[in-house]
Protein backbone atom coordinates (compact mmCIF):
# COMPACT_ATOMS: atom_id res chain seq x y z
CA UNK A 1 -1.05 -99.31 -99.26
CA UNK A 2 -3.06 -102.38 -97.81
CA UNK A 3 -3.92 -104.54 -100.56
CA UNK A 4 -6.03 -107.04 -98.64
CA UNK A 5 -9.10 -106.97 -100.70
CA UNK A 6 -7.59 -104.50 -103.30
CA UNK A 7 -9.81 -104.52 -106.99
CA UNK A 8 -6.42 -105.29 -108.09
CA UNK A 9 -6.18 -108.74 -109.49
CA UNK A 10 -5.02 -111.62 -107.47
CA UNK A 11 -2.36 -112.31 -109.43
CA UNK A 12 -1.13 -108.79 -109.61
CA UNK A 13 -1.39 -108.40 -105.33
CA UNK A 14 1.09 -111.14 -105.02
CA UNK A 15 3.61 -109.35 -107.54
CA UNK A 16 3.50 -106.49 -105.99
CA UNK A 17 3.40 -107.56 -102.34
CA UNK A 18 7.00 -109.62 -103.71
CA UNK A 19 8.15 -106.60 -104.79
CA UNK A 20 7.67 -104.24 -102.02
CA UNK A 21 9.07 -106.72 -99.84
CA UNK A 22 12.50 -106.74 -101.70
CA UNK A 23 11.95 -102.95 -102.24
CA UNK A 24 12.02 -103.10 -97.86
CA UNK A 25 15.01 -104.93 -97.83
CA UNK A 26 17.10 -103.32 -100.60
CA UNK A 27 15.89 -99.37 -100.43
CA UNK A 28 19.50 -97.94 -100.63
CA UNK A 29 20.51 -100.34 -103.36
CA UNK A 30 18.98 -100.59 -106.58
CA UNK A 31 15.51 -100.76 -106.76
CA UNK A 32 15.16 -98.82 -110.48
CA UNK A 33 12.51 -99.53 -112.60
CA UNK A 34 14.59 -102.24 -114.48
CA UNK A 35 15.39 -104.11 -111.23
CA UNK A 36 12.23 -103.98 -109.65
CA UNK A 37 10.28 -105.17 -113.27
CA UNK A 38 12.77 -107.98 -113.41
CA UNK A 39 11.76 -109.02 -109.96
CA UNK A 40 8.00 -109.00 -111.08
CA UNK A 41 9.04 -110.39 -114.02
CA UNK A 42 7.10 -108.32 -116.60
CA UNK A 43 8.03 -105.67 -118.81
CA UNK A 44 9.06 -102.12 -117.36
CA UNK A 45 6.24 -100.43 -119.15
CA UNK A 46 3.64 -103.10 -118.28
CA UNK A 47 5.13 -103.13 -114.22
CA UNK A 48 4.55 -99.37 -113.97
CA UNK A 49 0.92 -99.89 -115.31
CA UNK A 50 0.26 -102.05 -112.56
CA UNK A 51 2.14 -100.86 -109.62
CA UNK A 52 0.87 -97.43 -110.22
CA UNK A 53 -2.76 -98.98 -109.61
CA UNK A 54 -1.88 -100.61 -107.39
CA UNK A 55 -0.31 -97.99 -104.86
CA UNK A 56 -1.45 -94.72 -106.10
CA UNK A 57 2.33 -94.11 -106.68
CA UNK A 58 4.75 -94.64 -109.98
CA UNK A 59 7.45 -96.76 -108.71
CA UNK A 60 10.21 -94.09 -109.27
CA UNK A 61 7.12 -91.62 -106.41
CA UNK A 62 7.04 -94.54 -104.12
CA UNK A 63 11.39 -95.36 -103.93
CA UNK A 64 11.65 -91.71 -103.58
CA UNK A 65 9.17 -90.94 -100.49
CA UNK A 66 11.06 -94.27 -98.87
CA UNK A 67 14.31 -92.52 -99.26
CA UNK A 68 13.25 -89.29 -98.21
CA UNK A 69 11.23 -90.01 -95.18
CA UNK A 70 13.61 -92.71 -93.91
CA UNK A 71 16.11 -89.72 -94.54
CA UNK A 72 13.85 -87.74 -91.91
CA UNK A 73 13.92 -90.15 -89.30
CA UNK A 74 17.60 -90.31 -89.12
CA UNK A 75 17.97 -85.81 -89.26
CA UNK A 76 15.54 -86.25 -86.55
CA UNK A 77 17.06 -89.19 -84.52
CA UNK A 78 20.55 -88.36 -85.43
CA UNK A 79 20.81 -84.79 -84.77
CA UNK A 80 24.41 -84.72 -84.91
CA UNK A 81 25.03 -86.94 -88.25
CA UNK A 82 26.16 -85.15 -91.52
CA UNK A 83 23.31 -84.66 -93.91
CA UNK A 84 25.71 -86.21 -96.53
CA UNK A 85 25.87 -89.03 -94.80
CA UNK A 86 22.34 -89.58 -94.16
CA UNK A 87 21.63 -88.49 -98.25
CA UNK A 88 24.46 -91.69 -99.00
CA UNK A 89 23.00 -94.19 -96.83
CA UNK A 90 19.27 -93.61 -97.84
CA UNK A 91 20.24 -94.17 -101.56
CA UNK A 92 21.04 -90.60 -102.91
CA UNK A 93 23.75 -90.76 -105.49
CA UNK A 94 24.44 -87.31 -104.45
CA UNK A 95 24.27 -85.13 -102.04
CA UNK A 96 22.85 -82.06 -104.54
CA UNK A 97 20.67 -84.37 -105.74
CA UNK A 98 19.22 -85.72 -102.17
CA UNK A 99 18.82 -81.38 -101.72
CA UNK A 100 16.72 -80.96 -104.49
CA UNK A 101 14.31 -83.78 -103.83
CA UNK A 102 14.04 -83.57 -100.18
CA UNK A 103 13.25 -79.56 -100.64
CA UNK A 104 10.70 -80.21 -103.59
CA UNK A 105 8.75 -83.06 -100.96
CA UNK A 106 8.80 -80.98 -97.93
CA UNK A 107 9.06 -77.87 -98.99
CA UNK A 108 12.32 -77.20 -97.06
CA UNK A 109 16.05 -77.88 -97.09
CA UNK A 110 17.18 -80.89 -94.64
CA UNK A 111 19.04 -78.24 -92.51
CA UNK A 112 15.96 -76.47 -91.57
CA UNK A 113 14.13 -79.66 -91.46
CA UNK A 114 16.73 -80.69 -88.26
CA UNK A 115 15.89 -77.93 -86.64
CA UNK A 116 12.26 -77.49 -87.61
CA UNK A 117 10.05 -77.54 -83.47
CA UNK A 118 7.87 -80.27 -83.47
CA UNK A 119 4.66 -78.07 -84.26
CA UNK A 120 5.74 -76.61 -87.52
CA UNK A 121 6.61 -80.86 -88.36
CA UNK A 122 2.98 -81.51 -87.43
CA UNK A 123 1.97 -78.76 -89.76
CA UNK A 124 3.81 -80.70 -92.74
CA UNK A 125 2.28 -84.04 -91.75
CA UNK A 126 -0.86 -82.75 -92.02
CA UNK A 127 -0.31 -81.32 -95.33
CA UNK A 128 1.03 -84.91 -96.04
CA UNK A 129 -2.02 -86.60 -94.71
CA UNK A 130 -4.30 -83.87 -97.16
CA UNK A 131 -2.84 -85.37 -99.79
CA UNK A 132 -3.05 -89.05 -99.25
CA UNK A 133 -6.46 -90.78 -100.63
CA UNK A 134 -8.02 -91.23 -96.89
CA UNK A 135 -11.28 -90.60 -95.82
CA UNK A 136 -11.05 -92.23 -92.27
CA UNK A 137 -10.96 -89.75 -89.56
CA UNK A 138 -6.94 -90.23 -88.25
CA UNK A 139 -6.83 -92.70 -85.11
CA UNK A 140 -3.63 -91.63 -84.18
CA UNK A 141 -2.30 -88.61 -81.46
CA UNK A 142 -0.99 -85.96 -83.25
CA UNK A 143 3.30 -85.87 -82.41
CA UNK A 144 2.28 -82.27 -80.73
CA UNK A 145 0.05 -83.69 -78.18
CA UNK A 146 2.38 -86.86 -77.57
CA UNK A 147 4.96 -84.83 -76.62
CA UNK A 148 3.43 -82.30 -74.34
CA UNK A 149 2.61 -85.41 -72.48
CA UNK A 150 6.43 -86.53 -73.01
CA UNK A 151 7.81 -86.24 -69.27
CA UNK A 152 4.76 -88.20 -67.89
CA UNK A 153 5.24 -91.31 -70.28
CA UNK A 154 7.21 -93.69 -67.63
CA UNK A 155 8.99 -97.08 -68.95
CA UNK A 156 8.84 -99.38 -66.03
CA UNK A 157 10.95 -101.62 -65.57
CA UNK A 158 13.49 -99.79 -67.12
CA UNK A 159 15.16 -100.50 -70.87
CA UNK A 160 17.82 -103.47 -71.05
CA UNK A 161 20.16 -103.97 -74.22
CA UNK A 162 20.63 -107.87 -74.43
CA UNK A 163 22.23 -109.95 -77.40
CA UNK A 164 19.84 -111.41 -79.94
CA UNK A 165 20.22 -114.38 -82.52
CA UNK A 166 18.98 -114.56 -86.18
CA UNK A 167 16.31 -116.17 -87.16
CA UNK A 168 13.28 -115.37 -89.64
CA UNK A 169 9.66 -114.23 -89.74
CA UNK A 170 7.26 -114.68 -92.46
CA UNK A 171 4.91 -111.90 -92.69
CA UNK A 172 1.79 -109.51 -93.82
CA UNK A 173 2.68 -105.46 -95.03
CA UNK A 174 -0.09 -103.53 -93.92
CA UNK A 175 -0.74 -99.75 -93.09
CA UNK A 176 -2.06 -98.23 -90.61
CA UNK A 177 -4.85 -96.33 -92.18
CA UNK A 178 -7.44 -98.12 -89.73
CA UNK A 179 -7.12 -99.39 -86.21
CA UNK A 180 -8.49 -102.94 -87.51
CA UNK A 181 -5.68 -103.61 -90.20
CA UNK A 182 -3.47 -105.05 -88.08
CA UNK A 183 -5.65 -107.61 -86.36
CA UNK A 184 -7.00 -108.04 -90.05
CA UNK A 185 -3.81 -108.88 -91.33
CA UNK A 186 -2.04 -111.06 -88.61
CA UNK A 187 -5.79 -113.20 -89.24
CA UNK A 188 -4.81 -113.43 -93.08
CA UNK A 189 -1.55 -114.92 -92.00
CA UNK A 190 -2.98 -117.18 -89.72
CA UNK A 191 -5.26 -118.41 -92.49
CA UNK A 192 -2.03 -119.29 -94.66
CA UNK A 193 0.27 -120.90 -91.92
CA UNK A 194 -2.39 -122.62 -89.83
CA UNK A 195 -2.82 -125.14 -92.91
CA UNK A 196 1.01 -125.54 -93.09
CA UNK A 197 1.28 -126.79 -89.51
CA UNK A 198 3.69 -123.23 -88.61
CA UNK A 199 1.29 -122.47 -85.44
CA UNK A 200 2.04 -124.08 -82.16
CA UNK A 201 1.89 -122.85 -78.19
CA UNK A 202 5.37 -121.51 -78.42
CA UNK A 203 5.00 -119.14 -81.99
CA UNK A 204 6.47 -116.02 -81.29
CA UNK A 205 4.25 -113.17 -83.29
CA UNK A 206 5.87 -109.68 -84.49
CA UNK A 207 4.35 -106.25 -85.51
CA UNK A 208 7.81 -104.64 -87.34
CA UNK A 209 7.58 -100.88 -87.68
CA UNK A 210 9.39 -99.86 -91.07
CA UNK A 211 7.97 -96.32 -90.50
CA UNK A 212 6.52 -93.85 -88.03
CA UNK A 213 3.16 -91.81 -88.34
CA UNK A 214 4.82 -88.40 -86.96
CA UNK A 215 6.79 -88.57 -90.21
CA UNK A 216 4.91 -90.53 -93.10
CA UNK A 217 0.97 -90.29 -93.46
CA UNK A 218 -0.92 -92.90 -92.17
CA UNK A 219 -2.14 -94.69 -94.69
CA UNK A 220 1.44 -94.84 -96.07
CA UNK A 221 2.99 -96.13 -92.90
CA UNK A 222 4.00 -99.70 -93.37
CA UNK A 223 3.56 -102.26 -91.03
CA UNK A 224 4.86 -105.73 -90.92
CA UNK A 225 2.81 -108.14 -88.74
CA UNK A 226 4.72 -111.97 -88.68
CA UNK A 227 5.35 -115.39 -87.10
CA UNK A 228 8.58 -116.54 -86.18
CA UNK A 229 9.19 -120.01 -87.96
CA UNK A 230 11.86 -122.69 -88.61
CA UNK A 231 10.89 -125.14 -91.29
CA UNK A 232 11.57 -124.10 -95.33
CA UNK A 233 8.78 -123.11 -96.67
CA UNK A 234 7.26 -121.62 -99.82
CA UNK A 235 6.43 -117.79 -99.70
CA UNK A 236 2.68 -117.34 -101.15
CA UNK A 237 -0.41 -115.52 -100.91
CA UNK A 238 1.41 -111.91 -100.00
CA UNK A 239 3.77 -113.61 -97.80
CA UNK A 240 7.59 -112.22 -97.60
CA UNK A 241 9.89 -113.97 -95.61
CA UNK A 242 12.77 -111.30 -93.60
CA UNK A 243 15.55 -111.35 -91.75
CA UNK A 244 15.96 -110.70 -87.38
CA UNK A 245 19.15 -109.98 -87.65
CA UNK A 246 21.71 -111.17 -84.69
CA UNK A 247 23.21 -107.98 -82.82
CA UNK A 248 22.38 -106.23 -79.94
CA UNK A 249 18.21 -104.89 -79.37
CA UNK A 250 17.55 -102.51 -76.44
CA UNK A 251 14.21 -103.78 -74.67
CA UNK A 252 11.22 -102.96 -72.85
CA UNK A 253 7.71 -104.18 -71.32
CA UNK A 254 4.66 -102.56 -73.31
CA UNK A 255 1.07 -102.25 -73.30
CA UNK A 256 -1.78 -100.08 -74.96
CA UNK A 257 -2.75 -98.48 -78.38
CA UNK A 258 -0.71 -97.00 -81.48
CA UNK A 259 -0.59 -94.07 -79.27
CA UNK A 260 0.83 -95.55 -76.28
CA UNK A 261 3.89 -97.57 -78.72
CA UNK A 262 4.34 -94.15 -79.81
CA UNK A 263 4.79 -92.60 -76.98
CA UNK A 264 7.32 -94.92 -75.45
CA UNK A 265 8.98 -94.35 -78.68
CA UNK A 266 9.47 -90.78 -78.36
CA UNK A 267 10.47 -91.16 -74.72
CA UNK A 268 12.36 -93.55 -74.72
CA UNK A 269 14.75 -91.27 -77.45
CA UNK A 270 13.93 -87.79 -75.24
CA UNK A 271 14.58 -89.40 -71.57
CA UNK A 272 16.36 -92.82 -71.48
CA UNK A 273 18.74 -93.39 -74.51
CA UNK A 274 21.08 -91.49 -73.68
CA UNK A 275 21.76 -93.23 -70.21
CA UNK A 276 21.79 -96.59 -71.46
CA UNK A 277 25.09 -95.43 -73.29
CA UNK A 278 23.69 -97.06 -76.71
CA UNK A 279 22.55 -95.44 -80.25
CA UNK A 280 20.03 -96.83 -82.27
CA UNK A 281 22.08 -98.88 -85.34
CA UNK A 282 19.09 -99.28 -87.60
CA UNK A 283 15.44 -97.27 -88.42
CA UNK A 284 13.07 -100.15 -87.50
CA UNK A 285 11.21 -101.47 -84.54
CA UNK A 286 9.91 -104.54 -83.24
CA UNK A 287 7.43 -105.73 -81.23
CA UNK A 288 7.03 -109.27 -79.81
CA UNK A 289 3.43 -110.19 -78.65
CA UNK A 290 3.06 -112.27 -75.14
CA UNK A 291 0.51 -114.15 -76.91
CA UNK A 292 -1.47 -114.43 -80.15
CA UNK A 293 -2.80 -111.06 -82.10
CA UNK A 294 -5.71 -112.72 -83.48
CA UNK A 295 -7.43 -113.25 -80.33
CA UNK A 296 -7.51 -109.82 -78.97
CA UNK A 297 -7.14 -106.79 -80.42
CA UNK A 298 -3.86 -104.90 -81.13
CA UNK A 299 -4.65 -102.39 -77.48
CA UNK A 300 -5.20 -104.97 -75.66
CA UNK A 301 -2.04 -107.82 -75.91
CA UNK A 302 1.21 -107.23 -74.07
CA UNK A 303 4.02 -106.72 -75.99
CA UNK A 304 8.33 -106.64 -75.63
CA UNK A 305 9.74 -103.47 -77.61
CA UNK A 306 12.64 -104.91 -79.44
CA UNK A 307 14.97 -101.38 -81.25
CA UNK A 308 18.67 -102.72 -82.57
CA UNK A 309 21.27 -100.69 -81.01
CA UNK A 310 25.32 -100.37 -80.95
């Protein structure tokens, strides 16, 4: 999926970096062929062309593997929500419908998906990963050895819920197919707002996590990495502008590797939610950096887990 120095043409990257961004934002809405083209502006035939290209995916492959593997997260997370009601809110115009795709891309029904142990899910994110174009070596734990390790991972200090207000980040989509793509991409957005004057000593910088590596490949796993700004400005260059929504974000102190983020991750669901009497309201994750990603790399900067709860 990263498109930084893609043999795509320039002018077709920033189309489809525009589109993927309201794709993000509007995944349960519609996001058909029509409506997507019409965002690019070019012909449904001539979008498909280039989106397919560009992603290795039809448009109508890459919706469908959003909707499904967001649909994962929340059987996983949300053991004791209705599949229905997952199927509705992930964009599934029916429920028979949601239980023939999810079956055809897994190859099981979301029922025994719930209750699948975490080694047989390894098994079909491995089979996942086969099929994804990557010839880098994965960088990333494996879920099965993460969570043998579970009851050792300690969050210290403890999680707090506190009340955040909205404001908005402009940002970079990467992957994570490589350790270096998110230093590589928080320098590409650096290179774009340094010239506009967005970069002072108090820019707050955020990696957003709109998907997690124990349920979509890798290479797939899309990344956000932004600046917090102010001013109206002009998206450009692969930039998409989103929303931090005001509402309530449980929070804690972090430091480390991928690994280490997901690690917290999983414990924090396994041995703390529960006690802080709070669900998680929406399938995305932020991190705030103490200080600028550019200058060290991604292991090595201090960062504030920010998860929207209710």
């Amino acid at each position: 999926m990263q498109l930084h120095g893609s043999s795509i043409k320039p002018e077709y990257q920033q189309v489809i970096l525009k589109v993927l961004n309201y794709i993000n934002q509007n995944i349960a809405g519609d996001v058909s062929l029509d409506a997507i083209a019409a965002i690019a502006n070019y012909s449904p035939f001539h979008f498909q062309r280039v989106f397919s290209e560009a992603m290795n995916e039809t448009p109508k492959q890459y919706v469908i593997r959003l909707r499904l593997e967001r649909a994962a997260h929340f059987i996983k997370i949300f053991p004791n929500l209705p599949i229905n009601e997952i199927a509705d809110g992930c964009g599934f115009s029916s429920n028979s419908i949601f239980s023939r795709a999810f079956k055809n891309y897994y190859g099981i029904s979301a029922e025994q998906f719930r209750e699948l142990p975490t080694n047989k899910m390894q098994e079909i994110h491995n089979r996942k990963n086969l099929l994804s174009p990557i010839n880098e070596t994965p960088w990333i734990t494996p879920i099965t050895d993460i969570e043998e390790k579970i009851d050792s991972v300690k969050i210290d200090p403890l999680p707090t819920v506190s009340t955040k207000y909205p404001f908005k980040i402009a940002c970079i989509q990467t992957s994570l197919s490589h350790k270096e793509n998110i230093s590589f991409a928080f320098k590409s957005l650096l290179r774009w707002a340094v010239p506009l004057k967005l970069i002072s000593p108090s820019t707050k910088y955020f990696g957003v996590w709109l998907d997690f590596p124990f349920i979509t490949p890798y290479d797939k796993c899309r990344f956000l990495c932004g600046i917090e700004f102010s001013s109206e400005i002009k998206t450009s260059k692969g930039i998409s502008i989103i929303d931090f929504n005001k509402g309530e974000y449980l929070n804690y102190q972090l430091s480390g590797d991928i690994n280490n983020t997901m690690a917290s991750l999983i414990a924090l669901n396994h041995n703390y939610m529960e006690s802080t009497g709070y669900t998680i309201s929406e399938m995305i994750c932020y991190e705030q950096f103490e200080e600028s990603p550019v200058d060290k790399p991604y292991e090595k900067n201090n960062r504030t887990i920010l998860i929207p709860v209710k």
